[in-house]
Each structure stands twice: as structure tokens, then as C-alpha cells.
N, C-alpha and C. Protein backbone atom coordinates (compact mmCIF):
# COMPACT_ATOMS: atom_id res chain seq x y z
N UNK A 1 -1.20 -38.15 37.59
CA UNK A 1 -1.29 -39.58 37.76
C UNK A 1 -2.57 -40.10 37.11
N UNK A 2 -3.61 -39.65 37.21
CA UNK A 2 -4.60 -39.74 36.94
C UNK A 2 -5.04 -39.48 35.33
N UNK A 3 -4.25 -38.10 34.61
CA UNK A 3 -4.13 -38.23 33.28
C UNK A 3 -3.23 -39.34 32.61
N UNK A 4 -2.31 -40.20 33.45
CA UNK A 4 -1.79 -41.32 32.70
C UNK A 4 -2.66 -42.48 32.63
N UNK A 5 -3.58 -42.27 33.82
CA UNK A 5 -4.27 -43.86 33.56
C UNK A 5 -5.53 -43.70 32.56
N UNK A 6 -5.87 -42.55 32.37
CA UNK A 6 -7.10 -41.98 31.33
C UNK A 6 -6.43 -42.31 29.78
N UNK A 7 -5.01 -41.87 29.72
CA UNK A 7 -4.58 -42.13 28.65
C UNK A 7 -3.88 -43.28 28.17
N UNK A 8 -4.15 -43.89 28.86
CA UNK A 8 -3.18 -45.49 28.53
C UNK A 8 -5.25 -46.12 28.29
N UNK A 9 -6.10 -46.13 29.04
CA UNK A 9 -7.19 -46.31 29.15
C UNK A 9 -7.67 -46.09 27.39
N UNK A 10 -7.43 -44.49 27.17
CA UNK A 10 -8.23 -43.99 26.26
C UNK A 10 -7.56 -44.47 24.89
N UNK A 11 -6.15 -45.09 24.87
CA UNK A 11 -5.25 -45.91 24.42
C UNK A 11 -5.68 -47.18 23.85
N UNK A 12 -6.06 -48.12 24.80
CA UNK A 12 -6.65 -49.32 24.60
C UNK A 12 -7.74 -49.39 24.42
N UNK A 13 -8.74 -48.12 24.88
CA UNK A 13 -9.96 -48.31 24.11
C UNK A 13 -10.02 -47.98 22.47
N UNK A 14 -9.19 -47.16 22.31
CA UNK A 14 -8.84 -46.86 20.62
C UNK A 14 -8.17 -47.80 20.20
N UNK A 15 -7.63 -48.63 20.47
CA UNK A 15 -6.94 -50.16 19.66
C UNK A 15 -8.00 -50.87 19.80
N UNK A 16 -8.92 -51.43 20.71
CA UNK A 16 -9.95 -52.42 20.45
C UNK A 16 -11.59 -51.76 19.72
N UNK A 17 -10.92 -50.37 19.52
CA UNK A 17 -12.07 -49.73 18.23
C UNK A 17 -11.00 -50.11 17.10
N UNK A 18 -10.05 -49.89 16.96
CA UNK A 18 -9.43 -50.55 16.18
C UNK A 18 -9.34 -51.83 15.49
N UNK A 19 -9.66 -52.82 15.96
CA UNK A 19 -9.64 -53.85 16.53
C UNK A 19 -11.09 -54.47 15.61
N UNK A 20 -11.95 -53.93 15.90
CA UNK A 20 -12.84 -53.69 15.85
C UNK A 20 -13.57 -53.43 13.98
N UNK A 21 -12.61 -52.42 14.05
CA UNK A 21 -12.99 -51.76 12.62
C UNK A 21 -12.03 -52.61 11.26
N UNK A 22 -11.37 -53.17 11.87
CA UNK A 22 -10.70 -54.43 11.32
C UNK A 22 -11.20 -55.64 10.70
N UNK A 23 -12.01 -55.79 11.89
CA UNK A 23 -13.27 -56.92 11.72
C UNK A 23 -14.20 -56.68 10.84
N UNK A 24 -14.70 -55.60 10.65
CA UNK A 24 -15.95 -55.19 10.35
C UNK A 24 -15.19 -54.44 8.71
N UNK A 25 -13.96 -54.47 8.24
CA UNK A 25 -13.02 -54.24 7.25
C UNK A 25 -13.81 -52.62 6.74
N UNK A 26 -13.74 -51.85 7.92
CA UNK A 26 -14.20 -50.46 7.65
C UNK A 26 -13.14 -49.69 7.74
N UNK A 27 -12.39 -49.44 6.51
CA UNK A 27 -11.15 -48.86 6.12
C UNK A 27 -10.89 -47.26 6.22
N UNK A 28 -12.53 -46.57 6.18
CA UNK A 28 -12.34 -45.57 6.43
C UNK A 28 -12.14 -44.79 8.07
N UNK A 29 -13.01 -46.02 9.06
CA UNK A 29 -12.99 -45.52 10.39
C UNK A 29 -11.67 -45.63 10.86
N UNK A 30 -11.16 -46.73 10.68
CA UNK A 30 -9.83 -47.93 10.84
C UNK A 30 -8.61 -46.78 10.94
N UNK A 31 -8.85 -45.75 9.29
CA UNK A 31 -7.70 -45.10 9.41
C UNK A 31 -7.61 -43.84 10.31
N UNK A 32 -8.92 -42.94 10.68
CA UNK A 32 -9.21 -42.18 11.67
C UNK A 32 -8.82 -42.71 12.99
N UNK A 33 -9.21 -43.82 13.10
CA UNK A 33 -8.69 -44.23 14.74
C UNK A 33 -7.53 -44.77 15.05
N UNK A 34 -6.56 -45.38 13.93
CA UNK A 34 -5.71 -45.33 14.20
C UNK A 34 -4.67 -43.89 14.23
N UNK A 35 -5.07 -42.66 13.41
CA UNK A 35 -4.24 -41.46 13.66
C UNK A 35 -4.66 -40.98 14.95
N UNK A 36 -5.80 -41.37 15.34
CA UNK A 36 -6.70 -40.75 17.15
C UNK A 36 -5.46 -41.38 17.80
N UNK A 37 -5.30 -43.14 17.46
CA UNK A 37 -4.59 -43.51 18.57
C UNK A 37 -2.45 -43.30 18.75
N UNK A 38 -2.33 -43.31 17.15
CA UNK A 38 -0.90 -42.88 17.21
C UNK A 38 -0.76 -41.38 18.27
N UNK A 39 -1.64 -40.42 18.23
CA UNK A 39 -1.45 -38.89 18.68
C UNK A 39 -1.16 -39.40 19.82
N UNK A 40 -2.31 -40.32 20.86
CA UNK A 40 -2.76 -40.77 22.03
C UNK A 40 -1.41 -41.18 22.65
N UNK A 41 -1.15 -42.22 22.04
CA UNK A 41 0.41 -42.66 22.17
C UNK A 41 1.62 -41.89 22.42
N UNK A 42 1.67 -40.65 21.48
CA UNK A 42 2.51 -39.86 21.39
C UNK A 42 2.47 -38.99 22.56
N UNK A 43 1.11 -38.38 22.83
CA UNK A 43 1.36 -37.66 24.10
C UNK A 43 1.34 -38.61 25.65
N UNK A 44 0.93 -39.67 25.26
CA UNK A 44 1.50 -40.33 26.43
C UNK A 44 3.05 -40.33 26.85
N UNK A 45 3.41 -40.77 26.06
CA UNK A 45 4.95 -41.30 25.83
C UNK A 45 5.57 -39.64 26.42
N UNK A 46 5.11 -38.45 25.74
CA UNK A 46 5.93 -37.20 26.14
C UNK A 46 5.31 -36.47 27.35
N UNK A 47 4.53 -37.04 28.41
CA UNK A 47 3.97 -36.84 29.13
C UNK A 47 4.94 -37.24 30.51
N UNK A 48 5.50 -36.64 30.96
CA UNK A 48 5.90 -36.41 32.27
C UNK A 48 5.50 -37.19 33.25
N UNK A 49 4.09 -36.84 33.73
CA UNK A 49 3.52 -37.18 35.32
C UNK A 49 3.50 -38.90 34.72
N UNK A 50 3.48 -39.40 33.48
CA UNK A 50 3.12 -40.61 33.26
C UNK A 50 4.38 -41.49 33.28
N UNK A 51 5.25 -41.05 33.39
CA UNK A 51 7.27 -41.81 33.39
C UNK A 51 7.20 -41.97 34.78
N UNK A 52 6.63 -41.17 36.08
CA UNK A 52 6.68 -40.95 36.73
C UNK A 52 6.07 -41.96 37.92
N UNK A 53 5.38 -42.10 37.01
CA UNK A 53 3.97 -43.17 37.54
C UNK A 53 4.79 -44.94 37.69
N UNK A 54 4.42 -45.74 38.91
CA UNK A 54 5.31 -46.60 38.78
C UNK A 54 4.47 -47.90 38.15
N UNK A 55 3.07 -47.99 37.41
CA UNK A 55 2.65 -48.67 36.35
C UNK A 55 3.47 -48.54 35.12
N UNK A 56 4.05 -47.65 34.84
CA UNK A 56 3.95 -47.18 33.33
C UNK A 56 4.64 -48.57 32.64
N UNK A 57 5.33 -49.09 33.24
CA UNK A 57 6.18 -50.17 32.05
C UNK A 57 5.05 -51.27 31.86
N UNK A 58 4.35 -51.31 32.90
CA UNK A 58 2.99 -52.24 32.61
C UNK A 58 2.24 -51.72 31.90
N UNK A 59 2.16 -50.36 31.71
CA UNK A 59 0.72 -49.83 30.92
C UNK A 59 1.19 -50.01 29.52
N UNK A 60 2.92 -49.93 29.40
CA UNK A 60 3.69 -49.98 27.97
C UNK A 60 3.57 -51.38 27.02
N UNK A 61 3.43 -51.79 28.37
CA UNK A 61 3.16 -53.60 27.94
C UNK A 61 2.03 -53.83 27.71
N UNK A 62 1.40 -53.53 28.36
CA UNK A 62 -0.41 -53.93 27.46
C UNK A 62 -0.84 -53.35 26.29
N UNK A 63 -0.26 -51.56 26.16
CA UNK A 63 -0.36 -51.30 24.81
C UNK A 63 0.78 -52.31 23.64
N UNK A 64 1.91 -52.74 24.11
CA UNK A 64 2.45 -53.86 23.40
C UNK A 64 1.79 -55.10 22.88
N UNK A 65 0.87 -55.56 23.97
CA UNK A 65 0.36 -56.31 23.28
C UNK A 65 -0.88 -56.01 22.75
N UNK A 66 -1.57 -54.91 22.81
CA UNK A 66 -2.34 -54.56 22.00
C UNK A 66 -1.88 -54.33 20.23
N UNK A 67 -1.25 -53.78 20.55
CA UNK A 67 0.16 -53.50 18.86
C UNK A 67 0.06 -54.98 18.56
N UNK A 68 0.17 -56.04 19.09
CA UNK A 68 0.49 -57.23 18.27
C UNK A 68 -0.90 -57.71 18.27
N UNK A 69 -2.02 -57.69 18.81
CA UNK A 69 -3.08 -58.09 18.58
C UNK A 69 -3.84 -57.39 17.20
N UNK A 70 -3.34 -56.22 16.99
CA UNK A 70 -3.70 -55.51 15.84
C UNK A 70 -2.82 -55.99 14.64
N UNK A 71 -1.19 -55.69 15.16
CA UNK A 71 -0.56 -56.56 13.85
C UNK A 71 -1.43 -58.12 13.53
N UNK A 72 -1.44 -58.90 14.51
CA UNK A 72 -1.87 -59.95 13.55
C UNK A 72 -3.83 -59.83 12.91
N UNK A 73 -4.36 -59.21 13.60
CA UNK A 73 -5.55 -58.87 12.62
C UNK A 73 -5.32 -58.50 11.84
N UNK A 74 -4.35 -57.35 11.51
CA UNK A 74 -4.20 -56.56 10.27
C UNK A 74 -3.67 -58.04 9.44
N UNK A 75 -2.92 -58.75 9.71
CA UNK A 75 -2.20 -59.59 8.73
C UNK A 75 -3.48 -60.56 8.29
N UNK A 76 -4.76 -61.20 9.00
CA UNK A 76 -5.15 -62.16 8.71
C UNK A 76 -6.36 -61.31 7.43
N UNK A 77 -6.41 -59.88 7.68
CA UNK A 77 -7.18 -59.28 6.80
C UNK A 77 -6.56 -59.76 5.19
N UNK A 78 -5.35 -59.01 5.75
CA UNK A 78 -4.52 -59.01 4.38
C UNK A 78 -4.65 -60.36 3.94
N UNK A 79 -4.79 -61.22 4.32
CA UNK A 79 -4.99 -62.70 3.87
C UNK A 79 -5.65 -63.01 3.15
N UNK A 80 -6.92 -62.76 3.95
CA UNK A 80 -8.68 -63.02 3.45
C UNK A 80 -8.54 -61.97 2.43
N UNK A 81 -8.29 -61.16 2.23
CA UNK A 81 -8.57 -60.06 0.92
C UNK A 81 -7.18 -60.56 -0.40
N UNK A 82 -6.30 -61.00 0.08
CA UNK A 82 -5.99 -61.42 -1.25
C UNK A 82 -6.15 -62.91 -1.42
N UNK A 83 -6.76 -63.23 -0.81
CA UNK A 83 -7.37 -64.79 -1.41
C UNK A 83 -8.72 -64.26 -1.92
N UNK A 84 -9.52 -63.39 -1.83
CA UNK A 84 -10.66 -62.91 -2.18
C UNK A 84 -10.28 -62.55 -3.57
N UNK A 85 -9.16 -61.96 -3.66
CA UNK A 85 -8.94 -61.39 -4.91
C UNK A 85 -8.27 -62.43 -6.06
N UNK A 86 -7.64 -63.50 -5.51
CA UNK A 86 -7.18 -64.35 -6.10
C UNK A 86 -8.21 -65.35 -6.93
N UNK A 87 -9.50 -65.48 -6.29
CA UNK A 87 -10.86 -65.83 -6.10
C UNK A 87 -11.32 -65.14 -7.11
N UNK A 88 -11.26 -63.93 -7.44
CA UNK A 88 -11.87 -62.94 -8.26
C UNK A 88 -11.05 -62.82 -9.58
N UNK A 89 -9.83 -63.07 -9.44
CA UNK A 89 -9.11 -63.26 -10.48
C UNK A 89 -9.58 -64.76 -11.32
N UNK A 90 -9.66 -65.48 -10.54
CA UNK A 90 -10.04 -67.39 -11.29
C UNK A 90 -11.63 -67.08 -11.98
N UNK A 91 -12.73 -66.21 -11.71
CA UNK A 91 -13.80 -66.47 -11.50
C UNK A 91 -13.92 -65.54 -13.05
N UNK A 92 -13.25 -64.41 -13.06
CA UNK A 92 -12.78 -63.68 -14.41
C UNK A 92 -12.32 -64.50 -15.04
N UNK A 93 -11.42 -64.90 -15.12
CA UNK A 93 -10.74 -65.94 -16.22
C UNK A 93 -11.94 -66.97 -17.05
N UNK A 94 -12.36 -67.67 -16.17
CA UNK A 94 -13.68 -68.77 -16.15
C UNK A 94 -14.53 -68.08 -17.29
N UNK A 95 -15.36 -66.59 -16.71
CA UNK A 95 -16.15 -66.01 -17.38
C UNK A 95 -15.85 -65.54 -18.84
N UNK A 96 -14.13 -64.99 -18.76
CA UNK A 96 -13.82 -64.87 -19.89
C UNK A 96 -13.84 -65.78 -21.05
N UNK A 97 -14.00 -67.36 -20.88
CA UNK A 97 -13.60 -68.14 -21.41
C UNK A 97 -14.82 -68.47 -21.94
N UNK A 98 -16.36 -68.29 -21.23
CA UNK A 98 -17.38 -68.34 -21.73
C UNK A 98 -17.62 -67.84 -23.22
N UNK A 99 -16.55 -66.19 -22.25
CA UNK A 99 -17.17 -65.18 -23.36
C UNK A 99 -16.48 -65.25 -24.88
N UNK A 100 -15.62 -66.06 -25.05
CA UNK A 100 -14.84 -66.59 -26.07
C UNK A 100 -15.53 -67.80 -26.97
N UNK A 101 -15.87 -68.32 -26.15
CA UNK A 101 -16.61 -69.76 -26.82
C UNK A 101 -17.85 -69.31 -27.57
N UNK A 102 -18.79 -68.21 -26.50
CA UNK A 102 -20.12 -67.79 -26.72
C UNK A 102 -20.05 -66.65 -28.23
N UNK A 103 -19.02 -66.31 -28.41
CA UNK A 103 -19.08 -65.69 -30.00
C UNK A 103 -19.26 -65.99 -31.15
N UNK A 104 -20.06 -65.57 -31.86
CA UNK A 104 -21.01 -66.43 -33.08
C UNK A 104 -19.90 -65.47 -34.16
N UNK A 105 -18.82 -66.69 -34.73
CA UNK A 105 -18.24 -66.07 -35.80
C UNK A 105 -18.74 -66.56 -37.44
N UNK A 106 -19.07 -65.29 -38.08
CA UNK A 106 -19.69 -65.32 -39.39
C UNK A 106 -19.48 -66.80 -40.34
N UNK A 107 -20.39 -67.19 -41.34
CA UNK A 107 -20.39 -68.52 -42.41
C UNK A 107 -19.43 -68.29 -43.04
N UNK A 108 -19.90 -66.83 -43.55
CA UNK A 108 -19.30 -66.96 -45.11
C UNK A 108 -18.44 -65.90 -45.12
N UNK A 109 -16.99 -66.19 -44.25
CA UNK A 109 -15.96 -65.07 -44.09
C UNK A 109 -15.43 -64.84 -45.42
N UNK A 110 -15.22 -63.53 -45.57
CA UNK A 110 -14.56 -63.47 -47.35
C UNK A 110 -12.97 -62.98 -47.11
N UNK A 111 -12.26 -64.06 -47.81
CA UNK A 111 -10.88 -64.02 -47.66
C UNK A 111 -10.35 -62.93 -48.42
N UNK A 112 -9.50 -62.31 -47.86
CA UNK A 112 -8.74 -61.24 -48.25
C UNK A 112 -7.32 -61.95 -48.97
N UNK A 113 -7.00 -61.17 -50.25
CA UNK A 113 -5.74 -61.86 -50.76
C UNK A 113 -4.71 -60.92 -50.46
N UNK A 114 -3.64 -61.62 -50.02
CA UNK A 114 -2.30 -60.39 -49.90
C UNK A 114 -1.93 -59.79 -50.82
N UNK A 115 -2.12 -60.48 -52.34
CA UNK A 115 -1.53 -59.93 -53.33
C UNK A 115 -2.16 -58.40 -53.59
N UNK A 116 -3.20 -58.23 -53.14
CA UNK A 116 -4.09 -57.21 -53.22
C UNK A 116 -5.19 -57.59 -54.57
């Protein structure tokens, strides 16, 4: 009984490190803690004394809405990073256009004849 409430516990503390590492767009911790917390999940779920337990559909539900508190962080990331990039794309273009204008092409170009 007591290993279900550690692990629904140790559950939601790994989604709001999650959570967390989202914020802070640290992609490398982000993906460590989310494989910590899929395992977490997994042996909950195949854990016996924890089906048993008459919280569990509540404990299922708070990790539910933890899952959607992460889906929509994850989505507003994805947002901010491709408007960042969209941003980065306009700002290239711009510069490129400098770098077009800013080229000093020669006086006295000598024409080449096709005829040879």
C-alpha cells in the first residue's frame, strides 16, 4: 500500500521535474526524466498491491492530469521555438539582402564574345 503511494508520489514528482525542464527548455534532462518517469508509470500500472489500493483511480487521475499539463507545455514550447525560428529565418533573409547590395562589382567588366 505504501509502495503505491511512493510511486504515484515519485510519479508526479518526475512530471513536475518534467515540467520543469520544459521551462527551463533543457532537452537533455527533459529526455532522462521523462524515460525515469515512463518506467515509474509502467511499474506502477503492473504493480499488484497498487490495483488493490482503493485510491488508485484517483492517483490515475492526477497522473492524467499531469500528462495534460505536460502535453500542453510541450505544445506551447513547440510554439515559441518555431516562431523563434521563423524569426531567424526573416532576420537571414534581411541580412542576406545586405549582403547582396554590399558587393562592390568591378568598372571595367570585360565582355566575353560568344562567337569566341
Amino acid at each position: 500500500m505504501a509502495e503505491a503511494r511512493d510511486a504515484c508520489g515519485r510519479i508526479l514528482g518526475l512530471g513536475r521535474e518534467e515540467l520543469a525542464s520544459i521551462g527551463d527548455r533543457d532537452t537533455e534532462r527533459l529526455a532522462s526524466v521523462l524515460r525515469e518517469r515512463e518506467e515509474a508509470i509502467t511499474m506502477f500500472m503492473n504493480d499488484e498491491t497498487a490495483r488493490k489500493d482503493d485510491a488508485f483511480l484517483d492517483k490515475l487521475e492526477r497522473i492524467r492530469d499531469m500528462n495534460a499539463m505536460l502535453g500542453h507545455e510541450a505544445r506551447k514550447l513547440h510554439q515559441s521555438l518555431k516562431e523563434e525560428l521563423i524569426k531567424l529565418r526573416m532576420e537571414n533573409k534581411r541580412i542576406s539582402g545586405y549582403r547582396n547590395g554590399a558587393t562592390i562589382t568591378p568598372l571595367g567588366r570585360q565582355v566575353v564574345s560568344r562567337k569566341g
